[in-house]
PDB file of N, CA and C in Angstrom:
ATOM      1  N   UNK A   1    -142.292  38.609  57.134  1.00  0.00           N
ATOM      2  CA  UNK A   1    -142.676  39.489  56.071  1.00  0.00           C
ATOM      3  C   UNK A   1    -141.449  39.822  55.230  1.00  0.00           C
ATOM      4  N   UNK A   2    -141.248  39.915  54.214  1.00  0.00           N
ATOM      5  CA  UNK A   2    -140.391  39.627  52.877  1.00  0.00           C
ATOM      6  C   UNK A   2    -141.312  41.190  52.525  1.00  0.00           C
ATOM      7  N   UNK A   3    -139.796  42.374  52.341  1.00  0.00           N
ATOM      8  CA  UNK A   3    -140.240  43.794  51.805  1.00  0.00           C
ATOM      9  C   UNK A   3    -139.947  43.116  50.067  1.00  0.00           C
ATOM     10  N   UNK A   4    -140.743  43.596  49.497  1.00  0.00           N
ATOM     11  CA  UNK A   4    -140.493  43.965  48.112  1.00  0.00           C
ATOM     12  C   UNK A   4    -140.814  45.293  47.654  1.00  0.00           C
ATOM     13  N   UNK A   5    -139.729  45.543  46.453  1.00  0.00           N
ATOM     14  CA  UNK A   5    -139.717  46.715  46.101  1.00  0.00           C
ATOM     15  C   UNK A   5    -139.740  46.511  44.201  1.00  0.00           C
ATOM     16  N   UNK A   6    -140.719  47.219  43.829  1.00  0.00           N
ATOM     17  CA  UNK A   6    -140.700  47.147  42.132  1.00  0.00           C
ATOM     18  C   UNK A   6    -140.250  48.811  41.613  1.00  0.00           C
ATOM     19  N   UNK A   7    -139.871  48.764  40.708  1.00  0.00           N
ATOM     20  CA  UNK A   7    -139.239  49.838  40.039  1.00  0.00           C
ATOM     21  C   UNK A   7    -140.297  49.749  38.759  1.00  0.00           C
ATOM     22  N   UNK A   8    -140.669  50.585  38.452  1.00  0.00           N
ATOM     23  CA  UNK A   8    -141.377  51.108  36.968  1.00  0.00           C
ATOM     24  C   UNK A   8    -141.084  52.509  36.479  1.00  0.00           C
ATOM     25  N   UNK A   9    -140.542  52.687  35.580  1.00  0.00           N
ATOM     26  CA  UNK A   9    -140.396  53.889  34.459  1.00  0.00           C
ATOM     27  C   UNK A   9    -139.090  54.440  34.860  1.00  0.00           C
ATOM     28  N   UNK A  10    -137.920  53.591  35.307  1.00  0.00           N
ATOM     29  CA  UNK A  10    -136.803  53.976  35.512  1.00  0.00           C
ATOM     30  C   UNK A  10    -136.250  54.895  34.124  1.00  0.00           C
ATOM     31  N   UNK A  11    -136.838  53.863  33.496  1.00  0.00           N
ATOM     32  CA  UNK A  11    -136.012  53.733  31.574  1.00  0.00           C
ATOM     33  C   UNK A  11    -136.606  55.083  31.436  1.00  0.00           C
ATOM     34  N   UNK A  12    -137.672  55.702  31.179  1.00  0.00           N
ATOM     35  CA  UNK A  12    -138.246  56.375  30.662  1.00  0.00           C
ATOM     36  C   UNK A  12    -137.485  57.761  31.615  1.00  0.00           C
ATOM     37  N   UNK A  13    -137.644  57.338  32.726  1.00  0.00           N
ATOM     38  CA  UNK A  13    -136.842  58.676  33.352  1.00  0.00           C
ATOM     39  C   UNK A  13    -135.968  58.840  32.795  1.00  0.00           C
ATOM     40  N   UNK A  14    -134.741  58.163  32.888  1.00  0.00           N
ATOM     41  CA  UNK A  14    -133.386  58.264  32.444  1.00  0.00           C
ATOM     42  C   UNK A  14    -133.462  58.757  31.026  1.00  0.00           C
ATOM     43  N   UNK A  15    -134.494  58.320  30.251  1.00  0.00           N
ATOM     44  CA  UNK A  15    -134.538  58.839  28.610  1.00  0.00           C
ATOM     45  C   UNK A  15    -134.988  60.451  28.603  1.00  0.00           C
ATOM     46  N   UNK A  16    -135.713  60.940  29.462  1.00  0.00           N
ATOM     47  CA  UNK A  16    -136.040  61.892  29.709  1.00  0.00           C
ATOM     48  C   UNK A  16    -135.487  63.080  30.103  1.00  0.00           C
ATOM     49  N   UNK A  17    -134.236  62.695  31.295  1.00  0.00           N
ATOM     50  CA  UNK A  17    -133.611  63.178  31.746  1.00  0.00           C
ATOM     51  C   UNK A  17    -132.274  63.540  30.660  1.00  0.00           C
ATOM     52  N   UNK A  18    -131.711  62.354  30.009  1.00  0.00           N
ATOM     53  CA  UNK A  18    -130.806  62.517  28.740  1.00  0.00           C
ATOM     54  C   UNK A  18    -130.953  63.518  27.948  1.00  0.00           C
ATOM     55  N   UNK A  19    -132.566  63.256  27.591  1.00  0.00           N
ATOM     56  CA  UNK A  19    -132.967  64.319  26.644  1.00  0.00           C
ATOM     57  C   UNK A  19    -133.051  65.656  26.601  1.00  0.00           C
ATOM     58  N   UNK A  20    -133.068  66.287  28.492  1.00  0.00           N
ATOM     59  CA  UNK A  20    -132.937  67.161  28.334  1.00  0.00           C
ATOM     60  C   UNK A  20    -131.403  67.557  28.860  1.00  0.00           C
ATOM     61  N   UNK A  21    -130.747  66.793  29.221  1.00  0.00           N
ATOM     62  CA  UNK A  21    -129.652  67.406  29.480  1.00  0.00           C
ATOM     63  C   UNK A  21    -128.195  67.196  28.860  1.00  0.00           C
ATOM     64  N   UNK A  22    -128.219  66.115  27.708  1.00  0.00           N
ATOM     65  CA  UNK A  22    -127.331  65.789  26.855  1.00  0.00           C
ATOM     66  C   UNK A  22    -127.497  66.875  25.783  1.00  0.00           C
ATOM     67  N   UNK A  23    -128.176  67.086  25.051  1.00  0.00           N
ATOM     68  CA  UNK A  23    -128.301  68.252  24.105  1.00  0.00           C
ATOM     69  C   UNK A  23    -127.737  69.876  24.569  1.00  0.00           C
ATOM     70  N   UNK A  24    -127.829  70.002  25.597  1.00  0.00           N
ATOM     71  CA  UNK A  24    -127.349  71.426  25.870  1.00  0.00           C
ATOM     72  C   UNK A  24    -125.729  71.283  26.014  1.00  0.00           C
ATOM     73  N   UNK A  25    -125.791  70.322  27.043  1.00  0.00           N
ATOM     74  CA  UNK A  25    -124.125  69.969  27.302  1.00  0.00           C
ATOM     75  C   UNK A  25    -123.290  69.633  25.993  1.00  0.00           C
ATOM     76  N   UNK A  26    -123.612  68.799  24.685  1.00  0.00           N
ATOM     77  CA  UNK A  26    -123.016  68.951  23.464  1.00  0.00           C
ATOM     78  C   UNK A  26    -123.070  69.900  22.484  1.00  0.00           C
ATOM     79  N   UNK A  27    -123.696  70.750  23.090  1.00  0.00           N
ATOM     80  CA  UNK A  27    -123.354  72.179  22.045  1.00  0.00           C
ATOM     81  C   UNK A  27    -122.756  72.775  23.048  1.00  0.00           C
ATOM     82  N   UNK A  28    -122.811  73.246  24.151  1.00  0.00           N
ATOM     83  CA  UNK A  28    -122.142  74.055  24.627  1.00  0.00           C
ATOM     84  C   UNK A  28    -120.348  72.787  24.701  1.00  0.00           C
ATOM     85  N   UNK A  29    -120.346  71.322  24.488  1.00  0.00           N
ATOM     86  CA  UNK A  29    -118.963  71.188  24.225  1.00  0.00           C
ATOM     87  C   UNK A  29    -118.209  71.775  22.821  1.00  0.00           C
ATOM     88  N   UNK A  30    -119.449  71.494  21.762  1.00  0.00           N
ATOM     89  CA  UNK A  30    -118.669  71.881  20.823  1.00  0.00           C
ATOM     90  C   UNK A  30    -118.310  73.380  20.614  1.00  0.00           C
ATOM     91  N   UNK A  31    -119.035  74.010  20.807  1.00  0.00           N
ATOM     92  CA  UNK A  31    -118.946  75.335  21.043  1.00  0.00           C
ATOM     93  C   UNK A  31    -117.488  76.210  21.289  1.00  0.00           C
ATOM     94  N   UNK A  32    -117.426  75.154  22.565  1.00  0.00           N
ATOM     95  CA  UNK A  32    -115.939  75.230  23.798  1.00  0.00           C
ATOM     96  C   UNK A  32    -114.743  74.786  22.894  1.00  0.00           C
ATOM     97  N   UNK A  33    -115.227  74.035  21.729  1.00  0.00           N
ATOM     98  CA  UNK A  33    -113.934  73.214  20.981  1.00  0.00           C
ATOM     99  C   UNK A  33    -114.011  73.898  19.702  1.00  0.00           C
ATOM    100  N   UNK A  34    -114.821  74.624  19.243  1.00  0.00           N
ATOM    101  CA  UNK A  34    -114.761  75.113  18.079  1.00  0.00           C
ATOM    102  C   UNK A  34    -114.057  76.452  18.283  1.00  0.00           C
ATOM    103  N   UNK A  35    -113.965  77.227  19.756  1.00  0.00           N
ATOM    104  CA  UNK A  35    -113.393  78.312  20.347  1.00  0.00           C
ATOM    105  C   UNK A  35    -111.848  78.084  20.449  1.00  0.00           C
ATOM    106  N   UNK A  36    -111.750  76.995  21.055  1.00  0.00           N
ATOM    107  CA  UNK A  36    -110.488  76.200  20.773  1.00  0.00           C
ATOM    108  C   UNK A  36    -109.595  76.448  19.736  1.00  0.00           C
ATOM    109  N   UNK A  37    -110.213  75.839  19.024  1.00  0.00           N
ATOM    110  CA  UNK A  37    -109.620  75.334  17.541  1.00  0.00           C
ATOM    111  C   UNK A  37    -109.634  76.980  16.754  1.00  0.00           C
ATOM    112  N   UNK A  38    -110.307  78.303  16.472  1.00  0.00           N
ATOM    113  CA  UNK A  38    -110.371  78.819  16.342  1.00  0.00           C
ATOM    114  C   UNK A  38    -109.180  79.879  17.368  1.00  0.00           C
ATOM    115  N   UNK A  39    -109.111  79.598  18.281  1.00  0.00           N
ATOM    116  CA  UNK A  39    -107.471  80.458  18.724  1.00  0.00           C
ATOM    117  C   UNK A  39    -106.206  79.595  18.390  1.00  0.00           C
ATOM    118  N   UNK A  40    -106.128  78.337  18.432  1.00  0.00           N
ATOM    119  CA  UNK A  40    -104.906  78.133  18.155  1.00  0.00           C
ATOM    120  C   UNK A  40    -104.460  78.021  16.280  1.00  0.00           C
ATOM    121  N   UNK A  41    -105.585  78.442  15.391  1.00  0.00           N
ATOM    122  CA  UNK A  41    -105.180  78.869  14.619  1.00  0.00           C
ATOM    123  C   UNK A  41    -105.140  80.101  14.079  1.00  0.00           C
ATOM    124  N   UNK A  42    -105.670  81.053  15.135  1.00  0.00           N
ATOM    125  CA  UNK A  42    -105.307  82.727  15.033  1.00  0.00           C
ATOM    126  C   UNK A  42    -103.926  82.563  15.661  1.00  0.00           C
ATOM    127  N   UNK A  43    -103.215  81.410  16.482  1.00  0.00           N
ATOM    128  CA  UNK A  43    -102.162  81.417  17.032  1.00  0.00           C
ATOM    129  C   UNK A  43    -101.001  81.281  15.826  1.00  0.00           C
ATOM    130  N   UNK A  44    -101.802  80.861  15.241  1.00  0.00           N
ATOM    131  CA  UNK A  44    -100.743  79.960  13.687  1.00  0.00           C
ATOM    132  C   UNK A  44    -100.599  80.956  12.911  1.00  0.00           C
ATOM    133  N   UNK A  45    -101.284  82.506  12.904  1.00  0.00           N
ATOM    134  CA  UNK A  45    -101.462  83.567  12.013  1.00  0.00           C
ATOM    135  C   UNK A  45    -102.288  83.186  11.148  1.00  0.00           C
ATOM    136  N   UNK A  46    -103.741  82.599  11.265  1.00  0.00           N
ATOM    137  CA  UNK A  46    -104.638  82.308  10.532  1.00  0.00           C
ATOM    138  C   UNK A  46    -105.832  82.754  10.895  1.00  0.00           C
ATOM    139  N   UNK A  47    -106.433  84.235  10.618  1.00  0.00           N
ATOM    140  CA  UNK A  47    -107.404  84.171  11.397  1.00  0.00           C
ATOM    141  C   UNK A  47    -109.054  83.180  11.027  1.00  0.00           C
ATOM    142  N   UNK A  48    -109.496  82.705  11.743  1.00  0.00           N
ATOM    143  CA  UNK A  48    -110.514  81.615  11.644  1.00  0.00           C
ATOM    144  C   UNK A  48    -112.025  82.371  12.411  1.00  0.00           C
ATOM    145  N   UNK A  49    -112.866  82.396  12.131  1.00  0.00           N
ATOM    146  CA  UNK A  49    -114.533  82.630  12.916  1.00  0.00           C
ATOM    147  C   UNK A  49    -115.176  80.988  12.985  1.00  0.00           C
ATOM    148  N   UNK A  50    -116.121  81.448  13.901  1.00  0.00           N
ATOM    149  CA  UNK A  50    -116.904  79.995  13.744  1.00  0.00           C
ATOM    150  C   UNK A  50    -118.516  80.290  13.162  1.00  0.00           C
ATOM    151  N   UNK A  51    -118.656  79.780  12.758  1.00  0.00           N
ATOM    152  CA  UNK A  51    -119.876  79.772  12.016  1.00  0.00           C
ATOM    153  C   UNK A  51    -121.254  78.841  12.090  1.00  0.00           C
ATOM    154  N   UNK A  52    -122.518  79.170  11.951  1.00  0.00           N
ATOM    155  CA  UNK A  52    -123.439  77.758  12.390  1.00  0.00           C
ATOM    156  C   UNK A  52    -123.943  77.181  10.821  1.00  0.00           C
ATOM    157  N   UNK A  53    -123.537  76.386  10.133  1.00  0.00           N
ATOM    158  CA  UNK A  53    -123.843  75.983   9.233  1.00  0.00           C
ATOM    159  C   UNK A  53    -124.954  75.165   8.991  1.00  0.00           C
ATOM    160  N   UNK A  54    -125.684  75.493   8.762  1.00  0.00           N
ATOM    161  CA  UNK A  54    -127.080  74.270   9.096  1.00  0.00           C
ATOM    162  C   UNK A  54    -127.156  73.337  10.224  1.00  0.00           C
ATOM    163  N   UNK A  55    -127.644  73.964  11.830  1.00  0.00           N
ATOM    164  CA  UNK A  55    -127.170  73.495  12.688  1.00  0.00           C
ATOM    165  C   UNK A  55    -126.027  72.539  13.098  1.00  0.00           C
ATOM    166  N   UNK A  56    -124.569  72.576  12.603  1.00  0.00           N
ATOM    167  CA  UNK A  56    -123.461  72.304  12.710  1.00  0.00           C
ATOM    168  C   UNK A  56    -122.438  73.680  12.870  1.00  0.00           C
ATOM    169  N   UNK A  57    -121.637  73.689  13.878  1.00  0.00           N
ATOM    170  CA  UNK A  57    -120.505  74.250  13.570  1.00  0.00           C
ATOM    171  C   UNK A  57    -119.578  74.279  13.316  1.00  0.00           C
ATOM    172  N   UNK A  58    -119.555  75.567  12.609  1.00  0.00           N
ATOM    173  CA  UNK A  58    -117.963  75.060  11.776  1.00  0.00           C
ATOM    174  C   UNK A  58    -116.376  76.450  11.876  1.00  0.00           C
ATOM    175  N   UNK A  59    -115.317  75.915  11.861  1.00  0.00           N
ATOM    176  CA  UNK A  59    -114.389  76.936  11.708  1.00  0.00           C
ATOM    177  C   UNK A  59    -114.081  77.287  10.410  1.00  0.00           C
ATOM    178  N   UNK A  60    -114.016  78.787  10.142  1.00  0.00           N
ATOM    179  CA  UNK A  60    -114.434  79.337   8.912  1.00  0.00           C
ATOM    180  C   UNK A  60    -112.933  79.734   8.833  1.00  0.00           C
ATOM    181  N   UNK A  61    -112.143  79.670   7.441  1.00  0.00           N
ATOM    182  CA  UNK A  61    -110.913  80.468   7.720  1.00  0.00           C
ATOM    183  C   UNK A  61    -111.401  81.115   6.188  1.00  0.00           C
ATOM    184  N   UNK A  62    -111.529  82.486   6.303  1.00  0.00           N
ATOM    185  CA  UNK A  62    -111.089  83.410   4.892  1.00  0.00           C
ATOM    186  C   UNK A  62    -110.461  84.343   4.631  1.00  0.00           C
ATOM    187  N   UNK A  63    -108.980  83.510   4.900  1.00  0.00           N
ATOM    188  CA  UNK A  63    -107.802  84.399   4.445  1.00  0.00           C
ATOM    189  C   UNK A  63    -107.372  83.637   3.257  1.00  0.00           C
ATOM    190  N   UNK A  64    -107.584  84.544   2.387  1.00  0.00           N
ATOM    191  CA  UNK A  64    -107.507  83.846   1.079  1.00  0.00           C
ATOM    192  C   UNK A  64    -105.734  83.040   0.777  1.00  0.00           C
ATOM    193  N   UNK A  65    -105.182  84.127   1.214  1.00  0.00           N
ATOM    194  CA  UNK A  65    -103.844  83.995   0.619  1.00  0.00           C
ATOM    195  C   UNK A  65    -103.049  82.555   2.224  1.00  0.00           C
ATOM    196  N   UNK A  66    -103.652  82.895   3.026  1.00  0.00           N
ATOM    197  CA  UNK A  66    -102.992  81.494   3.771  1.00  0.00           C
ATOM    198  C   UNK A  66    -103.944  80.010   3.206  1.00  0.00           C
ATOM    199  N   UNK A  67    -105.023  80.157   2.656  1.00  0.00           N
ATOM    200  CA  UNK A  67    -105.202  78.863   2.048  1.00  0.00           C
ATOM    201  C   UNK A  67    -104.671  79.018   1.063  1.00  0.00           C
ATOM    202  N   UNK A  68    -104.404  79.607   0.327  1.00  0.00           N
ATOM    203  CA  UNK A  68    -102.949  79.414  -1.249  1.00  0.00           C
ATOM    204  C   UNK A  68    -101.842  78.940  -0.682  1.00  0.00           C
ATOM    205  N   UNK A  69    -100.885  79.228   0.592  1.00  0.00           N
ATOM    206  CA  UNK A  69     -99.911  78.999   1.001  1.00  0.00           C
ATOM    207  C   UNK A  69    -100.806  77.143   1.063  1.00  0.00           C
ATOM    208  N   UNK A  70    -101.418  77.025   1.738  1.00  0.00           N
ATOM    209  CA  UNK A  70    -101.480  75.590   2.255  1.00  0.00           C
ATOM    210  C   UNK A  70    -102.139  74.863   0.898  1.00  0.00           C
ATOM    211  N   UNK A  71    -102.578  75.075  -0.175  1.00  0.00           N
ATOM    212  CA  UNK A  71    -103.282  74.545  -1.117  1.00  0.00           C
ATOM    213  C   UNK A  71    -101.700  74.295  -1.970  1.00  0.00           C
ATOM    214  N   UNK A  72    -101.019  75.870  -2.204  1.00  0.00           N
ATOM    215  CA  UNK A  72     -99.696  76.022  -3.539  1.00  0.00           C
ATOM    216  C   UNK A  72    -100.618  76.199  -4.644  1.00  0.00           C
ATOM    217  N   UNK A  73     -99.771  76.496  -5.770  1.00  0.00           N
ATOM    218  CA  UNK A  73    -100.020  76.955  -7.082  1.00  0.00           C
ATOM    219  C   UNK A  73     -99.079  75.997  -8.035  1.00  0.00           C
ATOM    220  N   UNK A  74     -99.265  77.150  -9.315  1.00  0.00           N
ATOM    221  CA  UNK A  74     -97.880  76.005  -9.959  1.00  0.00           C
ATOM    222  C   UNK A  74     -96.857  76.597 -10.087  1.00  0.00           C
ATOM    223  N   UNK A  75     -96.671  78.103  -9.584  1.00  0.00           N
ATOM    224  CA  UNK A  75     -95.734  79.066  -9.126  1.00  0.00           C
ATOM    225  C   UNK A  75     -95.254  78.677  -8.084  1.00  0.00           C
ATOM    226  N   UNK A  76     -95.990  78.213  -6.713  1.00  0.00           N
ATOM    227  CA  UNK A  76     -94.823  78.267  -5.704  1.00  0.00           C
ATOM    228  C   UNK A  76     -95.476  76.663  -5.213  1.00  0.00           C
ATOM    229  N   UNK A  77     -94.950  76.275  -4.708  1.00  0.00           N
ATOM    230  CA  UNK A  77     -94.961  74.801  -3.979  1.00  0.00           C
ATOM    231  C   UNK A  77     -95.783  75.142  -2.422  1.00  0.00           C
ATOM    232  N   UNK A  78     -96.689  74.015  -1.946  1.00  0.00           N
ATOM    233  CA  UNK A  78     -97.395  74.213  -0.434  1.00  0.00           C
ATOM    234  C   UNK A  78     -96.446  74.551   0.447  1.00  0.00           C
ATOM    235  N   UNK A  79     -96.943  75.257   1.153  1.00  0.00           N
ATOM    236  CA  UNK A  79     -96.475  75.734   2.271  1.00  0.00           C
ATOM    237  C   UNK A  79     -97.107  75.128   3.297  1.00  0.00           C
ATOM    238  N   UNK A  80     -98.080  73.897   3.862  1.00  0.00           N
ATOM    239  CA  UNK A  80     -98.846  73.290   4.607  1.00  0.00           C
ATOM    240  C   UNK A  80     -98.725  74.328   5.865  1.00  0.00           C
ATOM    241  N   UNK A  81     -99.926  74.613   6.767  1.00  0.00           N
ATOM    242  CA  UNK A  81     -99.061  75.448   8.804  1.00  0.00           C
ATOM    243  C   UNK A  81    -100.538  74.593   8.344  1.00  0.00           C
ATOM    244  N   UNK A  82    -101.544  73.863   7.884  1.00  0.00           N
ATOM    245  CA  UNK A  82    -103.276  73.277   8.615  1.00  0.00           C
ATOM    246  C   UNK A  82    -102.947  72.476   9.664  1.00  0.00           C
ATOM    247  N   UNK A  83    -101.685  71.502   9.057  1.00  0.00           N
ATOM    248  CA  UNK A  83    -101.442  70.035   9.812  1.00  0.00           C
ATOM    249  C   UNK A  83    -100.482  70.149  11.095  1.00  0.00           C
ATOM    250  N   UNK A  84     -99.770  71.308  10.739  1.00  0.00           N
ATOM    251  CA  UNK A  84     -99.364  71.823  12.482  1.00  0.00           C
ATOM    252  C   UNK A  84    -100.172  72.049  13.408  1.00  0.00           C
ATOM    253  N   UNK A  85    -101.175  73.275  12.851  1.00  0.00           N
ATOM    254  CA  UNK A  85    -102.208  74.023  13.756  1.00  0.00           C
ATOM    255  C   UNK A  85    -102.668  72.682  14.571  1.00  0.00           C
ATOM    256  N   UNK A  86    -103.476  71.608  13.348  1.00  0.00           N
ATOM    257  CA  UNK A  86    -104.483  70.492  14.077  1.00  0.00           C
ATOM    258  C   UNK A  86    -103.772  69.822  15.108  1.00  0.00           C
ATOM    259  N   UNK A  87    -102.102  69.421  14.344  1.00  0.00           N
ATOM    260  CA  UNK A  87    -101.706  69.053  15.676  1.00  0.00           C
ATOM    261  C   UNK A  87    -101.252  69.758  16.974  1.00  0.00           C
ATOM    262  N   UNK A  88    -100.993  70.550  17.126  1.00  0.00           N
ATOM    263  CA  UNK A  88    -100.925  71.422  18.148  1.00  0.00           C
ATOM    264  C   UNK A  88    -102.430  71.429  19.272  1.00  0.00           C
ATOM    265  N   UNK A  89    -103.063  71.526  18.181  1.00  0.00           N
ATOM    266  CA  UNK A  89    -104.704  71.654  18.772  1.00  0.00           C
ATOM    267  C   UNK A  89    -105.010  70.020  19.480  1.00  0.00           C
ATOM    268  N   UNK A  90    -104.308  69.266  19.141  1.00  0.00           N
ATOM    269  CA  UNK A  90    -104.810  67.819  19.712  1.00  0.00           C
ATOM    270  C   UNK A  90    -103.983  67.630  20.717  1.00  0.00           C
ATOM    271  N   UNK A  91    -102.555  68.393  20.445  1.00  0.00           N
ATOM    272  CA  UNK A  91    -101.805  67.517  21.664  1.00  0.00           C
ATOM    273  C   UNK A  91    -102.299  69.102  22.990  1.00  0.00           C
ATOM    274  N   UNK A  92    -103.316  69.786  22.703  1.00  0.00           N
ATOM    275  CA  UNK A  92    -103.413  70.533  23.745  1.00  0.00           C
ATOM    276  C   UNK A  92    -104.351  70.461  25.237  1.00  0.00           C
ATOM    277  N   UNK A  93    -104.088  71.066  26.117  1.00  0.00           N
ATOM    278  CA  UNK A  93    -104.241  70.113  27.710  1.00  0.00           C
ATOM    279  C   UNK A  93    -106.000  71.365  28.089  1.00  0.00           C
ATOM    280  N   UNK A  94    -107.315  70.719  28.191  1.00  0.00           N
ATOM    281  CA  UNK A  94    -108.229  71.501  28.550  1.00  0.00           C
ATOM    282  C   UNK A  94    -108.038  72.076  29.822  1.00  0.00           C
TER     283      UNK A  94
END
């Protein structure tokens, strides 16, 4: 006697299972990274909120006068701290 064994609706499980458990886990990552990114540029003296923008989130900065520093005028020349903050924020250890 030769056991056989058939498998049916593996796929469908696994799609099922994704579905419900990939969606929670990527908002609660971004969430975790938008919290992130939002202290290490209150670290930079920028304060930042996060915001849900049409189901996306986003880091909000409205300090007017540190985006003038990083934008400049035709009075004073950029002062860039965005491209520090980001890097700081990338080379940082979860």
């Amino acid at each position: 006697m030769s056991p056989r064994l058939r498998t049916r609706g593996l796929d469908g499980l696994a799609r099922r299972l994704a579905a419900r458990a990939v969606p929670p886990a990527a908002q609660a990552a971004a969430a975790r990274t938008g919290a992130a990114l939002a202290d290490t540029l209150a670290a930079a003296g920028v304060p930042a909120s996060l915001v849900d923008a049409g189901g996306r989130r986003a880091v909000r900065i409205a300090d007017g006068p540190a985006l003038g520093r990083e934008r400049g005028s035709l009075q004073a020349p950029p002062a860039p701290w965005l491209a520090a903050a980001l890097l700081a924020f990338r080379r940082r250890r979860p």
